[in-house]
PDB file of N, CA and C in Angstrom:
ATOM      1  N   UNK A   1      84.792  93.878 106.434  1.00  0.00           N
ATOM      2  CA  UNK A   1      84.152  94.301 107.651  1.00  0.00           C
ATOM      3  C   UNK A   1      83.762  93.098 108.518  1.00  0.00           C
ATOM      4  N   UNK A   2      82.700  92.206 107.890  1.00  0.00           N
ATOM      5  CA  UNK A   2      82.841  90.830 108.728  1.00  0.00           C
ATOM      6  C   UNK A   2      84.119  90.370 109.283  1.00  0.00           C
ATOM      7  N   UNK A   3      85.146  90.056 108.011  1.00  0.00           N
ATOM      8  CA  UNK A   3      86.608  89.606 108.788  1.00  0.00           C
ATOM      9  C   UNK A   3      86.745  90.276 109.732  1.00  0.00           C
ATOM     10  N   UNK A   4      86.887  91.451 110.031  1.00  0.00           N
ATOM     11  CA  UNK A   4      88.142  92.394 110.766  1.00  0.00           C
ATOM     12  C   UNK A   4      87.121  91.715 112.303  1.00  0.00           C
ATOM     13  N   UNK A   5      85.637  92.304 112.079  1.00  0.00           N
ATOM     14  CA  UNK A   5      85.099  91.613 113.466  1.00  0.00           C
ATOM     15  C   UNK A   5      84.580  90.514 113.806  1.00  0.00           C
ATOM     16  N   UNK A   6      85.390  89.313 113.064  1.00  0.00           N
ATOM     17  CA  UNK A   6      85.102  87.952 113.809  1.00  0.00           C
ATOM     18  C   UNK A   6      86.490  87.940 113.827  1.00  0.00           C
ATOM     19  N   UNK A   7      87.213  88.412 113.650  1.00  0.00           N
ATOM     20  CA  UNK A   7      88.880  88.238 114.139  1.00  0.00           C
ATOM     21  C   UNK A   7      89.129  89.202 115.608  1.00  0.00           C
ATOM     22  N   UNK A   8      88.381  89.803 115.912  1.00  0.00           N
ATOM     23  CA  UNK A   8      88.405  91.084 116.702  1.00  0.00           C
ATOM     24  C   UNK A   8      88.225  90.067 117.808  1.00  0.00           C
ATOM     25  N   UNK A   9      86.341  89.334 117.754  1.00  0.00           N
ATOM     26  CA  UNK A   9      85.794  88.946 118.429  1.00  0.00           C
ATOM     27  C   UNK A   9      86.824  87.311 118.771  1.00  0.00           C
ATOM     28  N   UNK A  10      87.089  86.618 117.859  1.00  0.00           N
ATOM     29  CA  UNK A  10      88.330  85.670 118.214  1.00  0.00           C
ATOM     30  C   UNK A  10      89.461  85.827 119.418  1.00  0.00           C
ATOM     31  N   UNK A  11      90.048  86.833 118.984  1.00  0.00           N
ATOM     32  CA  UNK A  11      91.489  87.772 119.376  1.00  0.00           C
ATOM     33  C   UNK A  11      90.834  88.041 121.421  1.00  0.00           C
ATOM     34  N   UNK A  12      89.425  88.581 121.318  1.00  0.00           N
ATOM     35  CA  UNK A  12      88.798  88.969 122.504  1.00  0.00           C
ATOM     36  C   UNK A  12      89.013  88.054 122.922  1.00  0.00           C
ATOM     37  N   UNK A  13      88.249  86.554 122.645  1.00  0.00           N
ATOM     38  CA  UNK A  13      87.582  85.470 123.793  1.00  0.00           C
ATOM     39  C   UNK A  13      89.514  84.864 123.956  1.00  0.00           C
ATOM     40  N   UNK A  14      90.379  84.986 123.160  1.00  0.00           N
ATOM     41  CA  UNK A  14      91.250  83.985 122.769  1.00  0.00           C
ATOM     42  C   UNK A  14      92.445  84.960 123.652  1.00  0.00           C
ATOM     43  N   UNK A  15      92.128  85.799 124.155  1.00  0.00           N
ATOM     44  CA  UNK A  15      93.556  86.385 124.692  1.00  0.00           C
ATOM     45  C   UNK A  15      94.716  87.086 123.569  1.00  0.00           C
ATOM     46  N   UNK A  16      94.746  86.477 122.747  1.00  0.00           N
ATOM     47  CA  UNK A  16      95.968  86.476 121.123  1.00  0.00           C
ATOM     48  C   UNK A  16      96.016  88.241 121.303  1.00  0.00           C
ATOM     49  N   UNK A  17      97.285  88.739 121.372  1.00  0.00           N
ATOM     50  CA  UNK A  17      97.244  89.673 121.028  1.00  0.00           C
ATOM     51  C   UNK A  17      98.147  89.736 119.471  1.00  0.00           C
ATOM     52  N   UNK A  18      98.398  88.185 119.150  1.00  0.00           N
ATOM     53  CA  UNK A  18      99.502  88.159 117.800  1.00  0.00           C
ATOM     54  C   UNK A  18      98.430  88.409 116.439  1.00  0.00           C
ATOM     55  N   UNK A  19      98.769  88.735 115.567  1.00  0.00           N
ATOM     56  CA  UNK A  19      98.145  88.758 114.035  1.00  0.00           C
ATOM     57  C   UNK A  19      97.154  87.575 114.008  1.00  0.00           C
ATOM     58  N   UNK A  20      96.239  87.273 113.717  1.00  0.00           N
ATOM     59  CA  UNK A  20      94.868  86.059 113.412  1.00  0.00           C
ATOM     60  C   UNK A  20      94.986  85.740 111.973  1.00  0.00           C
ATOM     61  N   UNK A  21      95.498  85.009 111.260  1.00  0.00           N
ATOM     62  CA  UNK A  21      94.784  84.717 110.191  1.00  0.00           C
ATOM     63  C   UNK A  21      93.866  83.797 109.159  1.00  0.00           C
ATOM     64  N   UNK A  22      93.156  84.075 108.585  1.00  0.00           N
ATOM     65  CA  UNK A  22      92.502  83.183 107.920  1.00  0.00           C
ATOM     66  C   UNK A  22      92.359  81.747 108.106  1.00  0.00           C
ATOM     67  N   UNK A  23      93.588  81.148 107.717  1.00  0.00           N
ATOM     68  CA  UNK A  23      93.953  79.918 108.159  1.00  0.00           C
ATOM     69  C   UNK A  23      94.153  79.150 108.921  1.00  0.00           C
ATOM     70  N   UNK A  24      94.142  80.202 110.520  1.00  0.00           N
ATOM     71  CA  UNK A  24      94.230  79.385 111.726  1.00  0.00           C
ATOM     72  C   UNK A  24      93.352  78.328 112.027  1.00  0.00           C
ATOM     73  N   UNK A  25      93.538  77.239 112.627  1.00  0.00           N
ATOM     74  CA  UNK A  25      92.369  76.859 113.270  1.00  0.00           C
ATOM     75  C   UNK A  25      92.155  77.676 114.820  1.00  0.00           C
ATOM     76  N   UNK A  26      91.055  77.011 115.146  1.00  0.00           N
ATOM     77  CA  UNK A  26      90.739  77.864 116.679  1.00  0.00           C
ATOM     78  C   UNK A  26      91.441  76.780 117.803  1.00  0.00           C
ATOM     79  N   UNK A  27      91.805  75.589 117.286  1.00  0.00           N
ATOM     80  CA  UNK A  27      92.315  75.153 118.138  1.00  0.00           C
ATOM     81  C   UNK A  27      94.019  75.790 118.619  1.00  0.00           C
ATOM     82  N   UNK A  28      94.511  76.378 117.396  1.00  0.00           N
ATOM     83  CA  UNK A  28      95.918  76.779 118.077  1.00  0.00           C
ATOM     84  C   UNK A  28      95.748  78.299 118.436  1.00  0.00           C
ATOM     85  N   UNK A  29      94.538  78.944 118.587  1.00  0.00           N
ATOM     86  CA  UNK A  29      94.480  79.888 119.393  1.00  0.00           C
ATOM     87  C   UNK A  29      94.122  79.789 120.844  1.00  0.00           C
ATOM     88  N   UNK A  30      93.936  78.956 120.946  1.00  0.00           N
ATOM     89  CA  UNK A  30      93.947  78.566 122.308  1.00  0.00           C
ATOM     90  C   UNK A  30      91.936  78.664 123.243  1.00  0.00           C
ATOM     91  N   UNK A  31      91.587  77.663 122.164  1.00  0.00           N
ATOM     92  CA  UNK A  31      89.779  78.422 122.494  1.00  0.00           C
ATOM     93  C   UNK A  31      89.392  77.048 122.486  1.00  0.00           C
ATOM     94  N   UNK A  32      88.764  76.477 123.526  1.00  0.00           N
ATOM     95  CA  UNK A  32      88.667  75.437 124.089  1.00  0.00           C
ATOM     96  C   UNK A  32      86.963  75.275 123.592  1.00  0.00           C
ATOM     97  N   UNK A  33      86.187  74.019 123.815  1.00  0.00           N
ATOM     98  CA  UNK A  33      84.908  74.039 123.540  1.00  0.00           C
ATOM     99  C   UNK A  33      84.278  74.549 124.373  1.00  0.00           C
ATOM    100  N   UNK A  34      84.200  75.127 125.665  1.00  0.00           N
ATOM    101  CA  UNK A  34      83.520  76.401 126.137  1.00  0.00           C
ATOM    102  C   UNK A  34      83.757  77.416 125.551  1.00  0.00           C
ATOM    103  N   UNK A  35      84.907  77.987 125.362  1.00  0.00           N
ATOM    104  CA  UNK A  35      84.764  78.896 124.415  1.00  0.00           C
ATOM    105  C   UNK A  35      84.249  79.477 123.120  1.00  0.00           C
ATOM    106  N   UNK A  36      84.017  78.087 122.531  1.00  0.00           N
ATOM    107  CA  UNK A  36      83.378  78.287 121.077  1.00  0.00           C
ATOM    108  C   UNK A  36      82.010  78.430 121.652  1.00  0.00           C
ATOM    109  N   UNK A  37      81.354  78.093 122.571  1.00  0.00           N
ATOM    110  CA  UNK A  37      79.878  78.687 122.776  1.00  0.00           C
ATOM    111  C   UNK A  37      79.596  79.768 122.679  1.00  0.00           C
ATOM    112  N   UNK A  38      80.929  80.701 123.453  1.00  0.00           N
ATOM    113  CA  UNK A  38      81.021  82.052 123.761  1.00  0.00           C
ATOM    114  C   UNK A  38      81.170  82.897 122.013  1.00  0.00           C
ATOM    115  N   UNK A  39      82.321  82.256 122.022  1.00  0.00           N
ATOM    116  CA  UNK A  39      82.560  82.754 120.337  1.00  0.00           C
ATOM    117  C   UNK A  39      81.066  83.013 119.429  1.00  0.00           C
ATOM    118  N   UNK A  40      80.355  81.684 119.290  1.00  0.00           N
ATOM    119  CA  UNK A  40      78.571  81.783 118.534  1.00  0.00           C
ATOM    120  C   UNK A  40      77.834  82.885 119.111  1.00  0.00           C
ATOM    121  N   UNK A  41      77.915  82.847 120.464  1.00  0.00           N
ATOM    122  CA  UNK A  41      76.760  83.621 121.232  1.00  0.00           C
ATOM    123  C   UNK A  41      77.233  85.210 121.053  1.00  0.00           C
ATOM    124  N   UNK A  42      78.702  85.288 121.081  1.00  0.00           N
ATOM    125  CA  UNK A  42      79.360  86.917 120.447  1.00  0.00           C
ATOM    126  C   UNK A  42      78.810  87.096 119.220  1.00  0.00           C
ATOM    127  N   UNK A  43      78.805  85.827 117.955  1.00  0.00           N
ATOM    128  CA  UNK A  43      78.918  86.284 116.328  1.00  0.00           C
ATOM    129  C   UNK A  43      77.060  86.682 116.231  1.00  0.00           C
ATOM    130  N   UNK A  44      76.606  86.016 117.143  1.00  0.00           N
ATOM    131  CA  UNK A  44      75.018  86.083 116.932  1.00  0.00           C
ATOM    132  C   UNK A  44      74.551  87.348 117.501  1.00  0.00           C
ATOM    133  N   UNK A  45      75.066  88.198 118.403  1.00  0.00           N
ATOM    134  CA  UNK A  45      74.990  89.086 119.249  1.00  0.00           C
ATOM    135  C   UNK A  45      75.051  90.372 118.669  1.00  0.00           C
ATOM    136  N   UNK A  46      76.785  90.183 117.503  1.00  0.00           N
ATOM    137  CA  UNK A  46      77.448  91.601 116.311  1.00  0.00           C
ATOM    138  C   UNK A  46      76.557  91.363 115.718  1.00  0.00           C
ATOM    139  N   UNK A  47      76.254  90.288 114.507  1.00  0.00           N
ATOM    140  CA  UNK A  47      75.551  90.477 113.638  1.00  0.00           C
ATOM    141  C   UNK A  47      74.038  90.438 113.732  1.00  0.00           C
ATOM    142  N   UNK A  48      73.477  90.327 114.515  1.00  0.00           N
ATOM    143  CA  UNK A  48      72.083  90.413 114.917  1.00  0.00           C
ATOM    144  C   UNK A  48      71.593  88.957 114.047  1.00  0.00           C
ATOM    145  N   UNK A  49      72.741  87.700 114.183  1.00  0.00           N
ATOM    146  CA  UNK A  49      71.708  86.523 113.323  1.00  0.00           C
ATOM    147  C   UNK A  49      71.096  85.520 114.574  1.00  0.00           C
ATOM    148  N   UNK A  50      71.114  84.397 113.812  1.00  0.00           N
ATOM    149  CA  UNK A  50      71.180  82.980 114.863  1.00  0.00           C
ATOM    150  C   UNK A  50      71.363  82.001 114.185  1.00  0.00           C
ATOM    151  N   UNK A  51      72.195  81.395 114.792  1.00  0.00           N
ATOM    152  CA  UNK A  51      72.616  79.881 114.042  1.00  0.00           C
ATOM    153  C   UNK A  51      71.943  78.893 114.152  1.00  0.00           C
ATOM    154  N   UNK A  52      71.673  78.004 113.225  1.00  0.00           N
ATOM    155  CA  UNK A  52      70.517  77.018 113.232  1.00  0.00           C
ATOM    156  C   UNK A  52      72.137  75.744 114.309  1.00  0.00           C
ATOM    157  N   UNK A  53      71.505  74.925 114.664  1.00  0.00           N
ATOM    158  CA  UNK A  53      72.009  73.890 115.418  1.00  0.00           C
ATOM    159  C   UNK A  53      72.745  72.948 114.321  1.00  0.00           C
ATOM    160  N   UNK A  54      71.924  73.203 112.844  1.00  0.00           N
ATOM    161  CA  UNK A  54      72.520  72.139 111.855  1.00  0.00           C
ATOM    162  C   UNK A  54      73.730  72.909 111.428  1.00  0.00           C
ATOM    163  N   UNK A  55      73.984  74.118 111.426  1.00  0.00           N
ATOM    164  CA  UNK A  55      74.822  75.260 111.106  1.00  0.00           C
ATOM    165  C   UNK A  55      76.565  74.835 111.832  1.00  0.00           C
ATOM    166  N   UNK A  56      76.270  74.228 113.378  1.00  0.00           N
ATOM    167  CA  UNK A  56      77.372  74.928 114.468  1.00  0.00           C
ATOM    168  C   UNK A  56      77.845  72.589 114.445  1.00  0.00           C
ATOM    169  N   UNK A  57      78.544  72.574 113.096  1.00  0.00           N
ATOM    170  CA  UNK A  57      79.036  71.708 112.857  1.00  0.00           C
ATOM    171  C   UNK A  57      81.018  71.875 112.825  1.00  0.00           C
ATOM    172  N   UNK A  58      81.476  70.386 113.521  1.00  0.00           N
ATOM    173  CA  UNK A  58      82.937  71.337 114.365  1.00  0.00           C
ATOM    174  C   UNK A  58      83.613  71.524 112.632  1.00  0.00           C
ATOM    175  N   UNK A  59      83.477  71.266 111.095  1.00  0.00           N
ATOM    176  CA  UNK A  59      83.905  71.577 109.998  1.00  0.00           C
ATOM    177  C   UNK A  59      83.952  73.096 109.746  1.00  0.00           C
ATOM    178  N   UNK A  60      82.369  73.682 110.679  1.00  0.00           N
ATOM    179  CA  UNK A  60      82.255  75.489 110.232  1.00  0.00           C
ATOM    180  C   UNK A  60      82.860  75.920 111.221  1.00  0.00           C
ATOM    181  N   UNK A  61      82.709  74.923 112.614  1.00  0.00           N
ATOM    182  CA  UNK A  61      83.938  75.941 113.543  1.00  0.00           C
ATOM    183  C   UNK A  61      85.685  75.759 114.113  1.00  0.00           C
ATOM    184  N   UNK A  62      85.973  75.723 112.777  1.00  0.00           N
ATOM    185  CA  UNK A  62      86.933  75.003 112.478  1.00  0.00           C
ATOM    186  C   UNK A  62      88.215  75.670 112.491  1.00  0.00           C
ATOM    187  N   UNK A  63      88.242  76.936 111.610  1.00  0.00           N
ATOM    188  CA  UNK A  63      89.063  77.975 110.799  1.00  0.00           C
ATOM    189  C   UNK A  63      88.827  78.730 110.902  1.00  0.00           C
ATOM    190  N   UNK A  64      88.935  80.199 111.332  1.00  0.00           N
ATOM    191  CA  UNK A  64      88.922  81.479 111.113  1.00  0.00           C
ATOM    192  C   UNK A  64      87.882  81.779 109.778  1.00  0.00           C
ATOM    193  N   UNK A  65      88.831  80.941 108.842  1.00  0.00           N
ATOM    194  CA  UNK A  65      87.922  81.487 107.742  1.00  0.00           C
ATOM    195  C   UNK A  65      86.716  80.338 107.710  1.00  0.00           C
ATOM    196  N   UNK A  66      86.366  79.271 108.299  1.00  0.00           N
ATOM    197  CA  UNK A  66      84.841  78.785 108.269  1.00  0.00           C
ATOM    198  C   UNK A  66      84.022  79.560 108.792  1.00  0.00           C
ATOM    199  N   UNK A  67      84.416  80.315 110.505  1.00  0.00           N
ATOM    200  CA  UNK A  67      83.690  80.691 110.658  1.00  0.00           C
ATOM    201  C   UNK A  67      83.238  82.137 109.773  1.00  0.00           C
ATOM    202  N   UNK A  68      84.095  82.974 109.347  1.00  0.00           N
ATOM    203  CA  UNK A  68      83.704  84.083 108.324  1.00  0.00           C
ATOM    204  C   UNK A  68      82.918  83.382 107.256  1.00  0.00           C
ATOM    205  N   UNK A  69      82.882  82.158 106.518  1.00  0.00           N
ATOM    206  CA  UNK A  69      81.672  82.139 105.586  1.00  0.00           C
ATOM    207  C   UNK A  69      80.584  81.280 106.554  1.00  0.00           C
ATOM    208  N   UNK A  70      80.801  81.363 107.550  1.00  0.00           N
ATOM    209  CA  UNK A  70      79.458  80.519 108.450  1.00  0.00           C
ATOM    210  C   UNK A  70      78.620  82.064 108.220  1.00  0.00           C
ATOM    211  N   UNK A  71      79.509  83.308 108.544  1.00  0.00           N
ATOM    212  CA  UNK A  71      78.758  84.200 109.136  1.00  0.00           C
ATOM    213  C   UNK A  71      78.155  85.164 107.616  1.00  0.00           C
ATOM    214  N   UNK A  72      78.871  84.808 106.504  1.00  0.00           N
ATOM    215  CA  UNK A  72      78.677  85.232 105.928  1.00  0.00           C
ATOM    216  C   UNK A  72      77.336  84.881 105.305  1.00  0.00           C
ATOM    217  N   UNK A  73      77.321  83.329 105.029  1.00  0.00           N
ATOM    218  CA  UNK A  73      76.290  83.144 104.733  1.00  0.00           C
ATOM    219  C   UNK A  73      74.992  83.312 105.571  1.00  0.00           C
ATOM    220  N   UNK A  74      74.722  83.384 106.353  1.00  0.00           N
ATOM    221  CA  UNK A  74      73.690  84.371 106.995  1.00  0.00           C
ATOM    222  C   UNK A  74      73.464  85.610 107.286  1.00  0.00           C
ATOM    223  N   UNK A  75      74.576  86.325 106.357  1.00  0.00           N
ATOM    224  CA  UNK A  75      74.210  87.795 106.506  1.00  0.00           C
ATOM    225  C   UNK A  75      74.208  87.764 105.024  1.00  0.00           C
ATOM    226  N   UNK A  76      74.007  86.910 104.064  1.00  0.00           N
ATOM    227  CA  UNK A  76      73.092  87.089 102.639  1.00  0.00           C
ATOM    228  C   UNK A  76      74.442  87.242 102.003  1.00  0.00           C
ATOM    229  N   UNK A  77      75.729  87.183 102.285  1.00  0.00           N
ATOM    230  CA  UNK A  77      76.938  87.424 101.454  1.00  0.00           C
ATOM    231  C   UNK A  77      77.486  86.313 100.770  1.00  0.00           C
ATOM    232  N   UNK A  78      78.004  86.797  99.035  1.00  0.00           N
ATOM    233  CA  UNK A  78      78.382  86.164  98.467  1.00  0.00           C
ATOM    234  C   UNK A  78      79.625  85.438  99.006  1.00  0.00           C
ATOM    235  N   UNK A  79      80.149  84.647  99.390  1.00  0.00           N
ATOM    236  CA  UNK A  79      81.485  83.967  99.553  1.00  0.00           C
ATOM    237  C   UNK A  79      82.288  83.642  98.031  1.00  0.00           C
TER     238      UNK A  79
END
């Protein structure tokens, strides 16, 4: 459920109407560093969290799948 909507929310800001997976980085989706603001301020918005500043390091916003255990781990989920 997390995956499907931080890939949803990706796919949105990113235009992609192709398959997303795991492994992408966000750089070959085409999501520039304005965009990744947009991207946080969407994931904080679905999941009702907030990212600490020590959190939004470019390693967690990196991959598809960093950001799913960025988000995971603040919604209390095992990774």
């Amino acid at each position: 459920m997390i995956k499907n909507k931080v890939i949803s929310i990706l796919a949105n800001i990113s235009n992609i109407d192709e398959q997303i997976t795991e492994e992408q980085q966000l750089s070959t989706l085409g999501i520039s560093s304005l965009e990744k603001v947009e991207v946080i301020i969407s994931l904080e918005d679905e999941f009702s969290i907030r990212f600490k500043d020590s959190d939004l390091t470019p390693q967690n916003l990196e991959t598809v799948k960093s950001i799913i255990e960025l988000v995971e781990k603040h919604m209390g989920v095992r990774c």
